[in-house]
Protein backbone atom coordinates (compact mmCIF):
# COMPACT_ATOMS: atom_id res chain seq x y z
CA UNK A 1 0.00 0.00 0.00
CA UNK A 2 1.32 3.40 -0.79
CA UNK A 3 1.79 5.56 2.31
CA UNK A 4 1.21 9.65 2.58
CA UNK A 5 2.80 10.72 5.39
CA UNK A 6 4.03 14.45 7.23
CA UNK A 7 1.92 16.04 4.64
CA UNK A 8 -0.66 19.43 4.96
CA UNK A 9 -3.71 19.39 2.39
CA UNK A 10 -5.94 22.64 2.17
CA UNK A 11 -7.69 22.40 -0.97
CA UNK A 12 -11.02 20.88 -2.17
CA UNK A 13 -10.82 17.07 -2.77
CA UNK A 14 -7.21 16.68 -2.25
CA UNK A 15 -7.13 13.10 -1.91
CA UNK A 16 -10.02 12.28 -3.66
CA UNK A 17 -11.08 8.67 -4.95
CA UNK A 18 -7.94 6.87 -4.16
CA UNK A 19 -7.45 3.41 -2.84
CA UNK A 20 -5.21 1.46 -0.93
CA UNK A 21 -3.32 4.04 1.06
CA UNK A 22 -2.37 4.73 4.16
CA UNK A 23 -2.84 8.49 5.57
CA UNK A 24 0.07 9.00 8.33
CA UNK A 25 0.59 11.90 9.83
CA UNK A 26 -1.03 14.63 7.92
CA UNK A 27 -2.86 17.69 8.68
CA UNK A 28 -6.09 18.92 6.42
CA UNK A 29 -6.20 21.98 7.51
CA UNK A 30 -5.63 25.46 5.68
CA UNK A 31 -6.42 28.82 4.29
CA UNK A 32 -8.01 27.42 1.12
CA UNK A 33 -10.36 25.73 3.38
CA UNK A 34 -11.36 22.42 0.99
CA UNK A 35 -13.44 19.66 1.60
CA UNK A 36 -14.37 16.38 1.16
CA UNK A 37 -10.53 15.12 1.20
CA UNK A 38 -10.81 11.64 1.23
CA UNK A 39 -14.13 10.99 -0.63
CA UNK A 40 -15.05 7.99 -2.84
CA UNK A 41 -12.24 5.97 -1.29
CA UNK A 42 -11.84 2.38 -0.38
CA UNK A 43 -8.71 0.65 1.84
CA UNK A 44 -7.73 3.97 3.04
CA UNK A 45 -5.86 4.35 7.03
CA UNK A 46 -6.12 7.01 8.28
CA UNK A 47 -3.34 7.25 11.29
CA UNK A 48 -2.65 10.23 13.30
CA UNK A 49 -3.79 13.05 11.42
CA UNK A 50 -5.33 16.44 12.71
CA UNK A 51 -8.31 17.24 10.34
CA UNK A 52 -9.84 20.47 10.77
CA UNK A 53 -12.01 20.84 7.09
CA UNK A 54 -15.63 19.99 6.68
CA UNK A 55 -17.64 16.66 5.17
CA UNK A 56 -13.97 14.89 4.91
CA UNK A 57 -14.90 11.02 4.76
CA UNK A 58 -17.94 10.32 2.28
CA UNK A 59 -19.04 7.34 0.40
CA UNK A 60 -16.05 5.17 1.89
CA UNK A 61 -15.79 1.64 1.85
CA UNK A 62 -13.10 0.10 4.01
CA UNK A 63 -11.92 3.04 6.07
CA UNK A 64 -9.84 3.13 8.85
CA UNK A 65 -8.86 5.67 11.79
CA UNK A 66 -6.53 5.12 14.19
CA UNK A 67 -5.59 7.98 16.55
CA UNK A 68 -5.72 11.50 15.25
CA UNK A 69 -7.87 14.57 16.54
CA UNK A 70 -11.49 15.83 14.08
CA UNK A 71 -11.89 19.37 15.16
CA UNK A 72 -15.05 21.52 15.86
CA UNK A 73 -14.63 22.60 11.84
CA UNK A 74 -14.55 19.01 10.62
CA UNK A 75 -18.22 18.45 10.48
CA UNK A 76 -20.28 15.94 9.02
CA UNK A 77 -17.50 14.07 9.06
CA UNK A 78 -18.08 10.19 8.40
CA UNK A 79 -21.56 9.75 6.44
CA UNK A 80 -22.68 6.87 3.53
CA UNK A 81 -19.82 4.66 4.35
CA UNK A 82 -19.50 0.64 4.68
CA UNK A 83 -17.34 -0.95 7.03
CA UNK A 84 -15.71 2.16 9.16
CA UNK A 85 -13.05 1.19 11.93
CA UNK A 86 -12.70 4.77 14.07
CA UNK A 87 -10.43 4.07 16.76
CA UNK A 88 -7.97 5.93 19.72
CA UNK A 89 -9.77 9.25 17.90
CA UNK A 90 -11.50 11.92 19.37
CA UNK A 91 -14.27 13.81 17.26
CA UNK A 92 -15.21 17.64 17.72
CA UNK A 93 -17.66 17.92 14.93
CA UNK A 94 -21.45 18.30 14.39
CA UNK A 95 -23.19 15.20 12.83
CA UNK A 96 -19.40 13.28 12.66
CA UNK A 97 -21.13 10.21 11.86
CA UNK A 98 -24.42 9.34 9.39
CA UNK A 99 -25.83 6.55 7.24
CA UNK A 100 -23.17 3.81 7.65
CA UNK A 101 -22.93 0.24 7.56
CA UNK A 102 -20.99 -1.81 9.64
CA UNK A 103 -19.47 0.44 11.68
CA UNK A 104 -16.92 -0.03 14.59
CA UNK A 105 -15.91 2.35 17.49
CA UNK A 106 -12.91 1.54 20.01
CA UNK A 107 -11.16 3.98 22.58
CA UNK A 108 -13.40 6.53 21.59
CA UNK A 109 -14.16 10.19 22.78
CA UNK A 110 -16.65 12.01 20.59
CA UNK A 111 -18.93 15.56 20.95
CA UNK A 112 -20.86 15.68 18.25
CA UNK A 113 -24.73 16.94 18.18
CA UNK A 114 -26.36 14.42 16.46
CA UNK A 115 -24.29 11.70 16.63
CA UNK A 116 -24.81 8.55 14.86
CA UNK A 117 -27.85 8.87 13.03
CA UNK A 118 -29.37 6.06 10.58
CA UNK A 119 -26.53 4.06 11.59
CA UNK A 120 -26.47 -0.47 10.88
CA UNK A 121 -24.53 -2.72 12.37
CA UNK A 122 -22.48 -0.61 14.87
CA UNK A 123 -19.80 -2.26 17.48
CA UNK A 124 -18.81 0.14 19.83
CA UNK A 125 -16.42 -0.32 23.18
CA UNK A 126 -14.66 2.05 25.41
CA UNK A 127 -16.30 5.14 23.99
CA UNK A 128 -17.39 8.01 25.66
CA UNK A 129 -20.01 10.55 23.86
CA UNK A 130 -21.48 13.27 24.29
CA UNK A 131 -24.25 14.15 21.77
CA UNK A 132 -28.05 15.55 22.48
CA UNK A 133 -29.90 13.26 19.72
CA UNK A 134 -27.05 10.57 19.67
CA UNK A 135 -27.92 7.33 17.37
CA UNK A 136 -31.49 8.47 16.48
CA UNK A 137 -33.21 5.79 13.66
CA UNK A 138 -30.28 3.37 14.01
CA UNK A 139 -30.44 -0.47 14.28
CA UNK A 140 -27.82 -2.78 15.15
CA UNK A 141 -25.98 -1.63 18.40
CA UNK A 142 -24.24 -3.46 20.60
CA UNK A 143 -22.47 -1.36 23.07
CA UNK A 144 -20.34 -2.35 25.92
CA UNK A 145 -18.40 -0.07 28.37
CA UNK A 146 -20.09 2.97 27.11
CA UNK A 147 -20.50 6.02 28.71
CA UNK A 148 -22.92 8.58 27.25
CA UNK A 149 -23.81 12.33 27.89
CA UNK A 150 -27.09 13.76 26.46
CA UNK A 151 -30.83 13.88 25.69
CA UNK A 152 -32.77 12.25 22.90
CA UNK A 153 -30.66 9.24 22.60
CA UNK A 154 -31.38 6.06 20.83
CA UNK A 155 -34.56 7.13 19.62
CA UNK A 156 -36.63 4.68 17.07
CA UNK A 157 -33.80 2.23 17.00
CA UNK A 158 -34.17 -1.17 16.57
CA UNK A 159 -32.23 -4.23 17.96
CA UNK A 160 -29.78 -2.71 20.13
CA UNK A 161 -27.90 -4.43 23.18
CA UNK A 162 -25.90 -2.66 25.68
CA UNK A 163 -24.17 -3.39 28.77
CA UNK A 164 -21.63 -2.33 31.70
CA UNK A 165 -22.85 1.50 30.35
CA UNK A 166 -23.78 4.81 32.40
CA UNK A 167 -26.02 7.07 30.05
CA UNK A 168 -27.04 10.26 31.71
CA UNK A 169 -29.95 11.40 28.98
CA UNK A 170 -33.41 12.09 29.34
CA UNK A 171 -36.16 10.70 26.23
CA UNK A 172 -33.82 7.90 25.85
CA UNK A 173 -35.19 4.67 23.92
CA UNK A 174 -38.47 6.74 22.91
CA UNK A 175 -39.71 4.27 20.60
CA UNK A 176 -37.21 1.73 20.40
CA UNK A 177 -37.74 -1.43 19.26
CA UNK A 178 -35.97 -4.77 21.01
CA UNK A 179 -33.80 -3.10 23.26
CA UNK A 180 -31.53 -4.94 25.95
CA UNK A 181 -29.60 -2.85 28.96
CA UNK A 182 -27.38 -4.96 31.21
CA UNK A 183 -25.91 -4.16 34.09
CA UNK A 184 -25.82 -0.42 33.63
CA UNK A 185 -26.83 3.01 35.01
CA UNK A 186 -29.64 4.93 33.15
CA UNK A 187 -29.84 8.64 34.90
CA UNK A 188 -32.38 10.56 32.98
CA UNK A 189 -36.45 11.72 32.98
CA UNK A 190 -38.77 9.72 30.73
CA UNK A 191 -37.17 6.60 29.95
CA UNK A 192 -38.42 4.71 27.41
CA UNK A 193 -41.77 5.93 26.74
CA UNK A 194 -43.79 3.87 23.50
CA UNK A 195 -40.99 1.68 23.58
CA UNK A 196 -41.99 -2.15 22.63
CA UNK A 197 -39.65 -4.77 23.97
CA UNK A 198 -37.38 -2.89 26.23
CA UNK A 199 -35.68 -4.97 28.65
CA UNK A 200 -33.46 -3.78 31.31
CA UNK A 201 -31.52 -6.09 33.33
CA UNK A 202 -29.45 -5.84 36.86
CA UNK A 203 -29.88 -1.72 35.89
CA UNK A 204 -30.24 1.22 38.24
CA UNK A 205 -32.54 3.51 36.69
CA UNK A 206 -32.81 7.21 37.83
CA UNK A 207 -35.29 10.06 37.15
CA UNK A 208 -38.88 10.60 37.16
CA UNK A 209 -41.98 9.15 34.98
CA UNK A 210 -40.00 6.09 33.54
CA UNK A 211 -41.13 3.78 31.45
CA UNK A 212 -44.76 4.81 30.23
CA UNK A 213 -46.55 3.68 26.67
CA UNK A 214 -44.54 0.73 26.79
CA UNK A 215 -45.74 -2.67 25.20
CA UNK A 216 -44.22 -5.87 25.76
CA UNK A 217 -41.61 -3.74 29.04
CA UNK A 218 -39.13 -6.57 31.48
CA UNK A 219 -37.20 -5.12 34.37
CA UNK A 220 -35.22 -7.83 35.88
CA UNK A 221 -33.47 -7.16 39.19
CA UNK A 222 -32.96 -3.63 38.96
CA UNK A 223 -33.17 -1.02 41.27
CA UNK A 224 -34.57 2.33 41.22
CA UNK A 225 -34.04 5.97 41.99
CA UNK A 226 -36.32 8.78 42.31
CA UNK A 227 -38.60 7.53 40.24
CA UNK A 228 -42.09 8.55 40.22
CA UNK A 229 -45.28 8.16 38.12
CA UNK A 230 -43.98 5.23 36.86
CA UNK A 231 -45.11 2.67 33.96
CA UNK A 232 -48.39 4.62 33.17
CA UNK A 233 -50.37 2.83 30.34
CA UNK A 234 -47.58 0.06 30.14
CA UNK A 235 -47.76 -3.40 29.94
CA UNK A 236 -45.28 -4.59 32.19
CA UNK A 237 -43.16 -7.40 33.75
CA UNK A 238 -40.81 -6.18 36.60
CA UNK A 239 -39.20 -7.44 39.39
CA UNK A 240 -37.56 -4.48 41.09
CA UNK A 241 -35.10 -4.87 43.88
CA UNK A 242 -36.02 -2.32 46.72
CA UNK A 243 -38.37 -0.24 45.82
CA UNK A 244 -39.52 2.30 43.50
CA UNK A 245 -41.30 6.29 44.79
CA UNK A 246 -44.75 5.85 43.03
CA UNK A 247 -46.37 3.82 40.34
CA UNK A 248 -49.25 4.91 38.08
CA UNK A 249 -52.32 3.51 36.65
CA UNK A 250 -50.27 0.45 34.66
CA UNK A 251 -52.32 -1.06 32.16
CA UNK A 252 -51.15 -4.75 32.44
CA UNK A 253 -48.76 -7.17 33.48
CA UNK A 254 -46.81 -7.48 36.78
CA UNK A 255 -45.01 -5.26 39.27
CA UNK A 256 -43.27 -7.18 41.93
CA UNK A 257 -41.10 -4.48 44.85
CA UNK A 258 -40.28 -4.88 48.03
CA UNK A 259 -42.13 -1.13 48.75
CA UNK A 260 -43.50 1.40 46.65
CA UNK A 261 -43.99 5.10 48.23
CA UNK A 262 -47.65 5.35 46.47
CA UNK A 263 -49.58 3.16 43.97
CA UNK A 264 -51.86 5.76 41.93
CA UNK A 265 -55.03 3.95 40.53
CA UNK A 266 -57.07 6.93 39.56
CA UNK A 267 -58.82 8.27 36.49
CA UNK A 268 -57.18 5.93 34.40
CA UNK A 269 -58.20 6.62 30.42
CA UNK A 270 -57.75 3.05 30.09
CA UNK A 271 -58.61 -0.17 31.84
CA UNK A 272 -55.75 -0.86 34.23
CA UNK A 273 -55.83 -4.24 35.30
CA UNK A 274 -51.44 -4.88 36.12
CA UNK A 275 -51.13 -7.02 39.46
CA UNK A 276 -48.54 -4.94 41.96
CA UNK A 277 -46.75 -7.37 44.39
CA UNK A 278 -45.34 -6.39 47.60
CA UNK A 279 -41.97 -8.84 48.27
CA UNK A 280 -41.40 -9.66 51.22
């Protein structure tokens, strides 16, 4: 493979459509402020580099980074791309990452609104993000040591699996679709509202009204914090160690705790029928 290395690219396209390089060492960055420097390429590393120009890394198959630093001016940065390693990096940009395909994140720090989006088949481990509508409409995630920062987050995905995680962000899973959370903290306000087949497992949840709307909803020895109003119009199967502030008007299923503060059975718009256990 032919290597570019100690080099500084400014203009529009500089590197584009090539194939079978490796990128070490360079800085895109410049007065003549181009973009889209490496798009349309396939078997490209990218190693060490500071890139500091906009929509750099379209339409990519094959692409790898390994160390380097995207700035607050590299924006849009990784979008329409198939098989994307991003690794040891950390990511400044707006929308850094959009519409790939198997996609796979290691040593990661990224802060980047709208992170993620449309995303299949994503891998991610020891990453740390902070984004306010972070992986909205993907499907595919499995997540491990992750820690995220934000609101919004994982919004209509689909078939996502995540464990040893703290995510501080309200609205998460709004709408998700076969969702797994293991052994993780979720700190946030209205968790998982019209989600169907959320299951969270050995998880601390935090913050009030969780878990409302939901169809098909399993909580399986987690604990809870603060959390009030709970699983309103929900159909429900949780076994909660401890016990949980209030629960309200759950339309079906079973909620097994060893207390709950208050159990609100009033007005309901639907019929509420969900069996609430006191453990012993």
């Amino acid at each position: 493979m032919k290597t570019i290395e100690h080099e500084t690219f400014s203009e529009e396209r500089a590197l584009y459509n090539v194939h079978g390089v490796n990128v070490v060492s360079c800085r895109f960055a410049g007065e003549e402020d181009g973009e889209s420097f490496l798009k349309e390429c396939s078997d490209v590393t990218v190693k060490d580099c500071y890139m500091d120009l906009r929509y750099p890394l379209w339409h990519n198959e094959r692409l790898r980074i390994e160390g380097g630093e995207m700035t607050e001016k590299c924006r849009a940065a990784i979008w329409y791309g198939t098989d994307i390693t991003v690794e040891g990096c950390t990511m400044y940009g707006i929308k850094a990452l959009r519409e790939c395909k198997k996609v796979t994140l290691r040593n990661l720090k990224a802060v980047s609104p709208e992170f993620g989006w449309r995303c299949g088949s994503v891998d991610a481990e020891n990453v740390d993000i902070t984004s306010e509508y972070a992986f909205f409409e993907s499907r595919g995630i499995r997540a491990k040591n992750f820690t995220l920062h934000g609101k919004y987050s994982f919004q209509y995905t689909k078939d996502v699996e995540i464990a040893n995680s703290y995510l501080t962000t309200k609205d998460a899973f709004w709408h998700a679709e076969n969702v797994t959370v293991r052994d993780s903290v979720i700190d946030g306000e209205y968790l998982g509202w019209y989600s169907d087949g959320l299951t969270l497992v050995n998880c601390h949840i935090k913050g009030t009204q969780p878990l409302c709307y939901c169809k098909r909803l399993r909580l399986i020895g987690c604990t809870t914090e603060n959390c009030d109003l709970a699983f309103e119009y929900s159909d429900v199967d949780a076994e909660i160690e401890g016990g949980i502030l209030s629960v309200k008007n759950p339309l079906s299923g079973r909620i097994a705790a060893q207390n709950f503060g208050e159990i609100i059975l009033k007005d309901p718009k639907y019929p509420c029928r969900a069996q609430i256990v006191k453990k012993a």
